[in-house]
PDB file of N, CA and C in Angstrom:
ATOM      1  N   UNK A   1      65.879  61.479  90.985  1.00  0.00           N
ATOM      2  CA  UNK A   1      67.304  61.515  91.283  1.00  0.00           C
ATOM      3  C   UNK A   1      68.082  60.591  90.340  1.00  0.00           C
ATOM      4  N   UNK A   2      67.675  59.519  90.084  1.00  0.00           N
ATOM      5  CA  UNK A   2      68.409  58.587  89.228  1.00  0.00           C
ATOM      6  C   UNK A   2      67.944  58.977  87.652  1.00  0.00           C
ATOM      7  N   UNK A   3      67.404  59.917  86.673  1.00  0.00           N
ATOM      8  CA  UNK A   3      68.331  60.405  85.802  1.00  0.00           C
ATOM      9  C   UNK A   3      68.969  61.387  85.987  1.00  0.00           C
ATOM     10  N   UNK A   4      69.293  61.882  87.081  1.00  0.00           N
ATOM     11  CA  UNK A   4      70.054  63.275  87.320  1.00  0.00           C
ATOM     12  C   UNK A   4      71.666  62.541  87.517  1.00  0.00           C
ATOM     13  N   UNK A   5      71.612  61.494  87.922  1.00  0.00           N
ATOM     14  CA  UNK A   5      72.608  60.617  88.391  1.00  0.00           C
ATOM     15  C   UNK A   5      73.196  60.480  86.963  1.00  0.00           C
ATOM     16  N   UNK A   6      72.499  59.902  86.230  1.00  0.00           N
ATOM     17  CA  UNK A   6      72.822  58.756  85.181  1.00  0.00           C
ATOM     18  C   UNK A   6      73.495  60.144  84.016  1.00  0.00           C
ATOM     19  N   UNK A   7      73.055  60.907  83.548  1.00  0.00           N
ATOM     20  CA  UNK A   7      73.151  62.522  82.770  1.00  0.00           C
ATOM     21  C   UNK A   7      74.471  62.597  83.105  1.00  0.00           C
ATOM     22  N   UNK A   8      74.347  63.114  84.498  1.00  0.00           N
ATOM     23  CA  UNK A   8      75.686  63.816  85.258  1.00  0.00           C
ATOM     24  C   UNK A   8      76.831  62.602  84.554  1.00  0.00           C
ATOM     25  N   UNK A   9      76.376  61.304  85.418  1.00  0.00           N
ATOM     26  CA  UNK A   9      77.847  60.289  84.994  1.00  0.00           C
ATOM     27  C   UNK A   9      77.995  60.221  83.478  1.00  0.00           C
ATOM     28  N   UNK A  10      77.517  60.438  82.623  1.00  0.00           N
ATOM     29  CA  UNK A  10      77.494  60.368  81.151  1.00  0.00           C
ATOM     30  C   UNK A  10      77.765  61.134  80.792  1.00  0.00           C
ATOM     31  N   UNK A  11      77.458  62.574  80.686  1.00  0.00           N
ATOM     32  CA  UNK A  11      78.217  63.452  80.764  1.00  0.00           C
ATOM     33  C   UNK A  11      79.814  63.216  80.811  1.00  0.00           C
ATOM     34  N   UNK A  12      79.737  63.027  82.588  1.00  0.00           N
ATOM     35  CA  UNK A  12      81.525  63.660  82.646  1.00  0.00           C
ATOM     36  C   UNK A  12      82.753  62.238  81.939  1.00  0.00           C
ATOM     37  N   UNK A  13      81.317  61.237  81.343  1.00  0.00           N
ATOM     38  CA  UNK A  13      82.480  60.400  80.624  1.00  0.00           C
ATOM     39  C   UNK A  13      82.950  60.507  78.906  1.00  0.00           C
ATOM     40  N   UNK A  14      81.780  61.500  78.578  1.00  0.00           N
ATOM     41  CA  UNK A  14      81.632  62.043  77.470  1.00  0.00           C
ATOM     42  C   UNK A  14      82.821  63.339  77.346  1.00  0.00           C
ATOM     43  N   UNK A  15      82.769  63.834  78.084  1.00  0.00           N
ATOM     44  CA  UNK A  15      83.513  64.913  78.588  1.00  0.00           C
ATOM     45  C   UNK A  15      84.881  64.342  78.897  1.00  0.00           C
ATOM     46  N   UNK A  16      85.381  63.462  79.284  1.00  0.00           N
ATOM     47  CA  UNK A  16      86.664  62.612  79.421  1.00  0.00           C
ATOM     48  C   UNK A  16      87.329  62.041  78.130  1.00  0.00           C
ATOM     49  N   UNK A  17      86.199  61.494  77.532  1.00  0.00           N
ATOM     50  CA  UNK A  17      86.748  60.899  76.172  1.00  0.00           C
ATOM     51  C   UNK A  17      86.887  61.509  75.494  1.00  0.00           C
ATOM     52  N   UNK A  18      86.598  63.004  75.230  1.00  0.00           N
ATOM     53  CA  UNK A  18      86.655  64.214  74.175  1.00  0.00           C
ATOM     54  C   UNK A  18      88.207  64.727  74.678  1.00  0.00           C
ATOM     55  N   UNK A  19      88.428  64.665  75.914  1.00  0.00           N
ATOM     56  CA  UNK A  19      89.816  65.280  76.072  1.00  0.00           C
ATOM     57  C   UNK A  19      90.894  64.180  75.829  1.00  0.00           C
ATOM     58  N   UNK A  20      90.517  62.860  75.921  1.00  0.00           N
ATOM     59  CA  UNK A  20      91.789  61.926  75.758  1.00  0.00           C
ATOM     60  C   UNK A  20      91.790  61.881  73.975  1.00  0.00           C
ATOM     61  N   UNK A  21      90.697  62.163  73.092  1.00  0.00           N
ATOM     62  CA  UNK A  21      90.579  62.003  72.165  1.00  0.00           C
ATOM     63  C   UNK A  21      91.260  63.590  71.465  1.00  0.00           C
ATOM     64  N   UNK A  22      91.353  64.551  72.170  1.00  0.00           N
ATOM     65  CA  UNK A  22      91.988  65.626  71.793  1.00  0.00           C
ATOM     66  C   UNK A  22      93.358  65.852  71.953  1.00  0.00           C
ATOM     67  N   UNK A  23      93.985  64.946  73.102  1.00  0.00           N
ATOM     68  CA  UNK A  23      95.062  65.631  73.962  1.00  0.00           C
ATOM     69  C   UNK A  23      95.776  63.857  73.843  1.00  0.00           C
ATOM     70  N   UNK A  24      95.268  63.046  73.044  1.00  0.00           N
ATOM     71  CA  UNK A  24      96.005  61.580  73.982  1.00  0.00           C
ATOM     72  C   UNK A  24      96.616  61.672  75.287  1.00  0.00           C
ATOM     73  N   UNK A  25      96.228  61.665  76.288  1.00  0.00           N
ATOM     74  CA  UNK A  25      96.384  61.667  77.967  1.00  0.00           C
ATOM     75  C   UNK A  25      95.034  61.325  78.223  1.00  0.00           C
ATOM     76  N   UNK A  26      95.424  60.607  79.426  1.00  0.00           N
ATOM     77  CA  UNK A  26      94.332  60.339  80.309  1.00  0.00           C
ATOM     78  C   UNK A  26      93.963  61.567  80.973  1.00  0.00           C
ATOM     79  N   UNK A  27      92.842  61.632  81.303  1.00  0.00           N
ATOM     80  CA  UNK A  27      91.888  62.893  81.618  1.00  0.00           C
ATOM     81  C   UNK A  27      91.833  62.634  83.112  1.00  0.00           C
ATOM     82  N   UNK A  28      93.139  63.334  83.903  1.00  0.00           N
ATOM     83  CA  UNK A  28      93.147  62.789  85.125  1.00  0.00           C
ATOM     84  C   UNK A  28      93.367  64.701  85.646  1.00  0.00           C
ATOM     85  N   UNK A  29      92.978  64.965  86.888  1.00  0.00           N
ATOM     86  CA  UNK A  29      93.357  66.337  87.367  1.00  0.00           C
ATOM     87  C   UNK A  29      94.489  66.617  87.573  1.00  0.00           C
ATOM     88  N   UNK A  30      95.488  66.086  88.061  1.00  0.00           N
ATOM     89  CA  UNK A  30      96.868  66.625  87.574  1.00  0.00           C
ATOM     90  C   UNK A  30      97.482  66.725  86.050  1.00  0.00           C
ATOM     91  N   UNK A  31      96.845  65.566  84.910  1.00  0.00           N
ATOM     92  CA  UNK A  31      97.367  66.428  83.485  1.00  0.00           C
ATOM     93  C   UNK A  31      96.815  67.685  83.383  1.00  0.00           C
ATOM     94  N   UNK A  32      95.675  68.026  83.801  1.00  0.00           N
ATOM     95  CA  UNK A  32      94.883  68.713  83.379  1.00  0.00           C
ATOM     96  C   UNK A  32      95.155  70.157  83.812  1.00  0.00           C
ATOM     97  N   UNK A  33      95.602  70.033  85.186  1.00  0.00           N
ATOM     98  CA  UNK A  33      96.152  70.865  85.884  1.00  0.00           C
ATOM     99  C   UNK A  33      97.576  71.307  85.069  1.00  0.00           C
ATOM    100  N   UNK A  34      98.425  70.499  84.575  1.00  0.00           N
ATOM    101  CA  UNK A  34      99.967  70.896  84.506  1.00  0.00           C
ATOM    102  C   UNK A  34      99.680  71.444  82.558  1.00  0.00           C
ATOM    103  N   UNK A  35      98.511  70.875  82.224  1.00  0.00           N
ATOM    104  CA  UNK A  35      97.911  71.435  80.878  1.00  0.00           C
ATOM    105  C   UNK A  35      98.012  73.019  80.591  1.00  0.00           C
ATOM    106  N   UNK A  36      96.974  73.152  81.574  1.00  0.00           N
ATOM    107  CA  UNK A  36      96.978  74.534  81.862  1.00  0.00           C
ATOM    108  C   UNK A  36      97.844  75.199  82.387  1.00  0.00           C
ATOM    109  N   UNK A  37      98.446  75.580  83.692  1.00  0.00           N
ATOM    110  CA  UNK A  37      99.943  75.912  83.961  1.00  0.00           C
ATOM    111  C   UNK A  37     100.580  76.406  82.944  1.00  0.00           C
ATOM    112  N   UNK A  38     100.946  75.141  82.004  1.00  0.00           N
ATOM    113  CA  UNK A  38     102.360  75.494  80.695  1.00  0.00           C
ATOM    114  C   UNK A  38     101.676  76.350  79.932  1.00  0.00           C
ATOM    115  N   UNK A  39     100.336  76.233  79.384  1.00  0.00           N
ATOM    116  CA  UNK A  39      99.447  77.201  78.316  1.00  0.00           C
ATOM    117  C   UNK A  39      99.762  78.599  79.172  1.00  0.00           C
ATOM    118  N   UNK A  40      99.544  78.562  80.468  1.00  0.00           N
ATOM    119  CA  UNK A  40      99.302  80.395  81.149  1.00  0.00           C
ATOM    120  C   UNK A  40     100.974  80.524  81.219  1.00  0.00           C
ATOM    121  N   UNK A  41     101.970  79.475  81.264  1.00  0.00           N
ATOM    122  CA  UNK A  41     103.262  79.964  81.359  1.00  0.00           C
ATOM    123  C   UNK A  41     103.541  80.640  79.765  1.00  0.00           C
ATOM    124  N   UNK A  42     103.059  79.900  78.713  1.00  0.00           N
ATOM    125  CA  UNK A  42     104.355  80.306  77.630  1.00  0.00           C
ATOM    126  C   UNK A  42     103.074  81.332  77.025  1.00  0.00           C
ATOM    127  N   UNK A  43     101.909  81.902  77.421  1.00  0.00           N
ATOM    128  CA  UNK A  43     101.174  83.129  76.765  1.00  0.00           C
ATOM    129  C   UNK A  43     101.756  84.017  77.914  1.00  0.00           C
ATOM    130  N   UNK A  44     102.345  83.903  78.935  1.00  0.00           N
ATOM    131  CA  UNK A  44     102.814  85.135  80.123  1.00  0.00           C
ATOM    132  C   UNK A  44     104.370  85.652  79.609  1.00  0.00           C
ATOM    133  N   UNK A  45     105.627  84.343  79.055  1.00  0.00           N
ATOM    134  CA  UNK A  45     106.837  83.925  78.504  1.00  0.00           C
ATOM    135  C   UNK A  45     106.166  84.942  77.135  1.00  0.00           C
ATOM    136  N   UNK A  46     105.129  84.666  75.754  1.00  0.00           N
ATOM    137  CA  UNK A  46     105.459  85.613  75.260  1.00  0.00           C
ATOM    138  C   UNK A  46     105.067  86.903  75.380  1.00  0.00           C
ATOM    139  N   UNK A  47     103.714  87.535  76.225  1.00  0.00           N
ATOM    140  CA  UNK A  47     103.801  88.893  76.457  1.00  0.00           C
ATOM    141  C   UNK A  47     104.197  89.422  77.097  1.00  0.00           C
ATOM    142  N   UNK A  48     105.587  89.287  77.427  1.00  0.00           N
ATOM    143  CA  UNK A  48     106.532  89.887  78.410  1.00  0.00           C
ATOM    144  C   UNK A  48     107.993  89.880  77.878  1.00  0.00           C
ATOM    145  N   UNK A  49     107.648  89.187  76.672  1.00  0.00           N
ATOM    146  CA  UNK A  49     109.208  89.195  75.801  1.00  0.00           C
ATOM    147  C   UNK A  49     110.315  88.218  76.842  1.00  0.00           C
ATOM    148  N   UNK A  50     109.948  87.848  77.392  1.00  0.00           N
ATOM    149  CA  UNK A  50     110.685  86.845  78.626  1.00  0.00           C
ATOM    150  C   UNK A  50     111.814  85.926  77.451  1.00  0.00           C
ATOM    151  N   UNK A  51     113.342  85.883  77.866  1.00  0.00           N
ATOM    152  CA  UNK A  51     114.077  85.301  77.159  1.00  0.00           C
ATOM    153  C   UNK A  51     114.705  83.899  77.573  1.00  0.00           C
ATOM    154  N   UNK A  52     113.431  83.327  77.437  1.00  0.00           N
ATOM    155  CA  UNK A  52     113.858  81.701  78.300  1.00  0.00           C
ATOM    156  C   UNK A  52     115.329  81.282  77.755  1.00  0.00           C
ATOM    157  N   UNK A  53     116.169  81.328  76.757  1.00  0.00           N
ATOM    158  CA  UNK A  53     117.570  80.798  76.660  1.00  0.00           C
ATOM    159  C   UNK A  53     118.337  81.576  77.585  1.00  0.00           C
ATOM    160  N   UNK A  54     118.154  82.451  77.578  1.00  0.00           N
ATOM    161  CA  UNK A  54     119.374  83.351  78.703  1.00  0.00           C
ATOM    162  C   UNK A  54     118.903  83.149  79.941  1.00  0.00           C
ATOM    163  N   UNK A  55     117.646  82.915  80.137  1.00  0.00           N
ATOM    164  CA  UNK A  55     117.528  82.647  81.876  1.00  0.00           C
ATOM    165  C   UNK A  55     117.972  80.873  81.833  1.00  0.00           C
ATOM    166  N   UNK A  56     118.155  80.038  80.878  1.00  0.00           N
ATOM    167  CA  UNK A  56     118.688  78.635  81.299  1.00  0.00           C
ATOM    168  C   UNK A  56     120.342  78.920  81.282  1.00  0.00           C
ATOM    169  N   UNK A  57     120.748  79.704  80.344  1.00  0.00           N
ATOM    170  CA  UNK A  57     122.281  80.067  80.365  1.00  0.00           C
ATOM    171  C   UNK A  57     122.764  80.454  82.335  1.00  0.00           C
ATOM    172  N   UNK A  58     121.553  81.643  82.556  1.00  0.00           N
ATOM    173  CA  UNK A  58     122.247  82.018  83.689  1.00  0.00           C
ATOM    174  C   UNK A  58     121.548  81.161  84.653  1.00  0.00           C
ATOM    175  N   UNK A  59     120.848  79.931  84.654  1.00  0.00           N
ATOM    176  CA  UNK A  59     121.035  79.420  86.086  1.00  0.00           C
ATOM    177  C   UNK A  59     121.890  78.372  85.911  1.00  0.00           C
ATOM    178  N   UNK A  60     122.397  78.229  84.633  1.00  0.00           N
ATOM    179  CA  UNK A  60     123.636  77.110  84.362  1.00  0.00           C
ATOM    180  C   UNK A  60     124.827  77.883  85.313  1.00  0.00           C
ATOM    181  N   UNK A  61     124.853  78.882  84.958  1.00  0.00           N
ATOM    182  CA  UNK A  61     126.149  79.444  85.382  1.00  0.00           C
ATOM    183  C   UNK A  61     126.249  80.074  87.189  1.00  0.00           C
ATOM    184  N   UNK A  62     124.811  80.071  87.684  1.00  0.00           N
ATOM    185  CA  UNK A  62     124.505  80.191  89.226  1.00  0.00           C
ATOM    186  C   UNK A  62     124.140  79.143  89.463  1.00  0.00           C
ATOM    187  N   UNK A  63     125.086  78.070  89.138  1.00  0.00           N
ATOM    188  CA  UNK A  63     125.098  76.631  90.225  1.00  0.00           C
ATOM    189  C   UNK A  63     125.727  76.889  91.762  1.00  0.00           C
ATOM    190  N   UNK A  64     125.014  76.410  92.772  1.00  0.00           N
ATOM    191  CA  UNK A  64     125.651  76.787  94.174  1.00  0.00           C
ATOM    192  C   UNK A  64     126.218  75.777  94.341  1.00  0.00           C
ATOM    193  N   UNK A  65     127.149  75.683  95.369  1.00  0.00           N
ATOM    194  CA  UNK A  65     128.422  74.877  95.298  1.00  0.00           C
ATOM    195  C   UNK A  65     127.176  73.358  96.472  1.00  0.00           C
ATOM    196  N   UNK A  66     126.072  73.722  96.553  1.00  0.00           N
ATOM    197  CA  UNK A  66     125.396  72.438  97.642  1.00  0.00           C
ATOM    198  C   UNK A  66     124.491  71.432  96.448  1.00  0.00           C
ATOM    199  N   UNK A  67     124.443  72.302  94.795  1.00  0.00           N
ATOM    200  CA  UNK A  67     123.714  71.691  94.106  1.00  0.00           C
ATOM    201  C   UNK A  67     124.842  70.734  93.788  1.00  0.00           C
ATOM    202  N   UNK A  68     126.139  71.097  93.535  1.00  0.00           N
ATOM    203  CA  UNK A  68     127.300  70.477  93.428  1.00  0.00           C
ATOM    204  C   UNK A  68     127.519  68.900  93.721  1.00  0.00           C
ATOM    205  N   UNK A  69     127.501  69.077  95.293  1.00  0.00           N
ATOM    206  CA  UNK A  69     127.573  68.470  96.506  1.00  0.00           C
ATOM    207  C   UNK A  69     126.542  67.404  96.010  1.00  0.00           C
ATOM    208  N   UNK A  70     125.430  67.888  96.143  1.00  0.00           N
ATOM    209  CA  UNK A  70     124.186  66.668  96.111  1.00  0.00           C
ATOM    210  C   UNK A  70     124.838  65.793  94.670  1.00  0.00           C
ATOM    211  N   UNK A  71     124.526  66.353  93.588  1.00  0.00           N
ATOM    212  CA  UNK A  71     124.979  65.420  92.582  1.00  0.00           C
ATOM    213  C   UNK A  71     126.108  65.007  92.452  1.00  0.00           C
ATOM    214  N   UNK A  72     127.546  65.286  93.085  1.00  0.00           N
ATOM    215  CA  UNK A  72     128.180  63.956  93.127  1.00  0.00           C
ATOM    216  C   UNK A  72     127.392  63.363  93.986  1.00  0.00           C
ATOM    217  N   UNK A  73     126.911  63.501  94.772  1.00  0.00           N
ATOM    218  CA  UNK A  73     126.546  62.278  96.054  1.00  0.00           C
ATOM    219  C   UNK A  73     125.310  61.189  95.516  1.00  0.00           C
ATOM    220  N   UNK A  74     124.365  61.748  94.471  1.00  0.00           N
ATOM    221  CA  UNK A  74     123.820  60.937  93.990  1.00  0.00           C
ATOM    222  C   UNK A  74     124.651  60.365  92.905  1.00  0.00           C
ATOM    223  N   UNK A  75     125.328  60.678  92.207  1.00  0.00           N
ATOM    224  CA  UNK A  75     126.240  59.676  91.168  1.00  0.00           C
ATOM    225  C   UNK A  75     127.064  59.014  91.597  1.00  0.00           C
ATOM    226  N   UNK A  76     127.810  59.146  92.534  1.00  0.00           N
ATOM    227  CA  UNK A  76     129.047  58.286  92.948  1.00  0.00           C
ATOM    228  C   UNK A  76     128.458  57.510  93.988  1.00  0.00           C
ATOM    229  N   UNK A  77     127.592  57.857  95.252  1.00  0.00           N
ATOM    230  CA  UNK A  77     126.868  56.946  96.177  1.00  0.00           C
ATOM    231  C   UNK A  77     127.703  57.722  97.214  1.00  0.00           C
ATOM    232  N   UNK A  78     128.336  58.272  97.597  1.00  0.00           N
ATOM    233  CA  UNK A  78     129.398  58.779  98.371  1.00  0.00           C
ATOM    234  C   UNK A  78     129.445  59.899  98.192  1.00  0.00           C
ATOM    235  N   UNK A  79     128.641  60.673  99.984  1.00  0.00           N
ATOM    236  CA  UNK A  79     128.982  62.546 100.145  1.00  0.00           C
ATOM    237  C   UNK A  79     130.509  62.817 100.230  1.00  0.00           C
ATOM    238  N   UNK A  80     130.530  63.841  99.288  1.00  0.00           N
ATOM    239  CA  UNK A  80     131.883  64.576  99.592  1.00  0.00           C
ATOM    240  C   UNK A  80     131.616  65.858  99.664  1.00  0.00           C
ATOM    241  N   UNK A  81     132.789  66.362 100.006  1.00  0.00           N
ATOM    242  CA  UNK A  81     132.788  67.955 100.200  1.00  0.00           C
ATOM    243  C   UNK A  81     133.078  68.146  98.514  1.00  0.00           C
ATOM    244  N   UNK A  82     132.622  69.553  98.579  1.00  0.00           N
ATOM    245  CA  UNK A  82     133.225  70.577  97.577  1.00  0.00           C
ATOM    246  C   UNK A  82     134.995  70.354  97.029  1.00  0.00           C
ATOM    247  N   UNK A  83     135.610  70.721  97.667  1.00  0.00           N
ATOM    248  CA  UNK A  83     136.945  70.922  97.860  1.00  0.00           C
ATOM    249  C   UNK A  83     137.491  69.639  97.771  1.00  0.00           C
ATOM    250  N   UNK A  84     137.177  68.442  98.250  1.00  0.00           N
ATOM    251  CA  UNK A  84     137.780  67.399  97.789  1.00  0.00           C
ATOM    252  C   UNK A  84     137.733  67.077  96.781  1.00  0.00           C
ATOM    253  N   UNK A  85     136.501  67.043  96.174  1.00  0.00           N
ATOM    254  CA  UNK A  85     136.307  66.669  94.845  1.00  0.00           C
ATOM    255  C   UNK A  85     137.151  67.414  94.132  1.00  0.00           C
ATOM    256  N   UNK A  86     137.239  68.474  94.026  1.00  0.00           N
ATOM    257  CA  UNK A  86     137.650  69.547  93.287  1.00  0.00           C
ATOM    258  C   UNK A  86     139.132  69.925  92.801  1.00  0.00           C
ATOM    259  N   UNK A  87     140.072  69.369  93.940  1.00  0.00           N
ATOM    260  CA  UNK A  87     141.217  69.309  94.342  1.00  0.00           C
ATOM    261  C   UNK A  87     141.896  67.774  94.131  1.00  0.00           C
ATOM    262  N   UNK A  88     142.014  67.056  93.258  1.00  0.00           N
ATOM    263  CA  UNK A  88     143.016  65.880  93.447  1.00  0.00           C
ATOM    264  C   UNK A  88     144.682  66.050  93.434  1.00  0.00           C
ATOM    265  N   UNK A  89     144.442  65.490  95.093  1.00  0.00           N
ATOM    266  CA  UNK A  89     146.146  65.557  95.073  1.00  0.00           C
ATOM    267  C   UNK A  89     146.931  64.386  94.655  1.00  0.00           C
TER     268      UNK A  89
END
């Protein structure tokens, strides 16, 4: 059991240092995870002809009036409505 132990752990540190040495990141399961993700997003983005500038154009322009809301409320420190803001009398 103890070189099956010792292999295995050598191994997966061998195997760690080849990816920080490929990728500079730490070889942790969430880079690794969000690694992959973006690789299967932008090979899906190009065989589908997918036009990522026009889909950021149009969710610029389908802002809902609560995404609004939240960010004044995080910039100023103070919820307001829609309409107040919007309206200075």
């Amino acid at each position: 059991m103890e070189p099956i132990a010792f292999f295995t752990t050598t191994t997966g540190l061998v195997i760690g240092y080849a990816y920080f040495l490929f990728t500079s990141r730490d070889p942790t399961y969430q880079d690794l995870t969000k690694r992959l993700f973006l690789s299967r997003q932008r090979k899906l983005i190009k065989r589908h002809n997918f036009d990522v500038e026009r889909f950021m154009q149009l969710q610029k322009l389908c802002k809902s009036p609560l995404d609004a809301r939240t960010t004044l409320k995080n910039h100023i420190g103070v919820e307001l409505d829609l309409e107040d803001a919007l309206h200075r009398d």
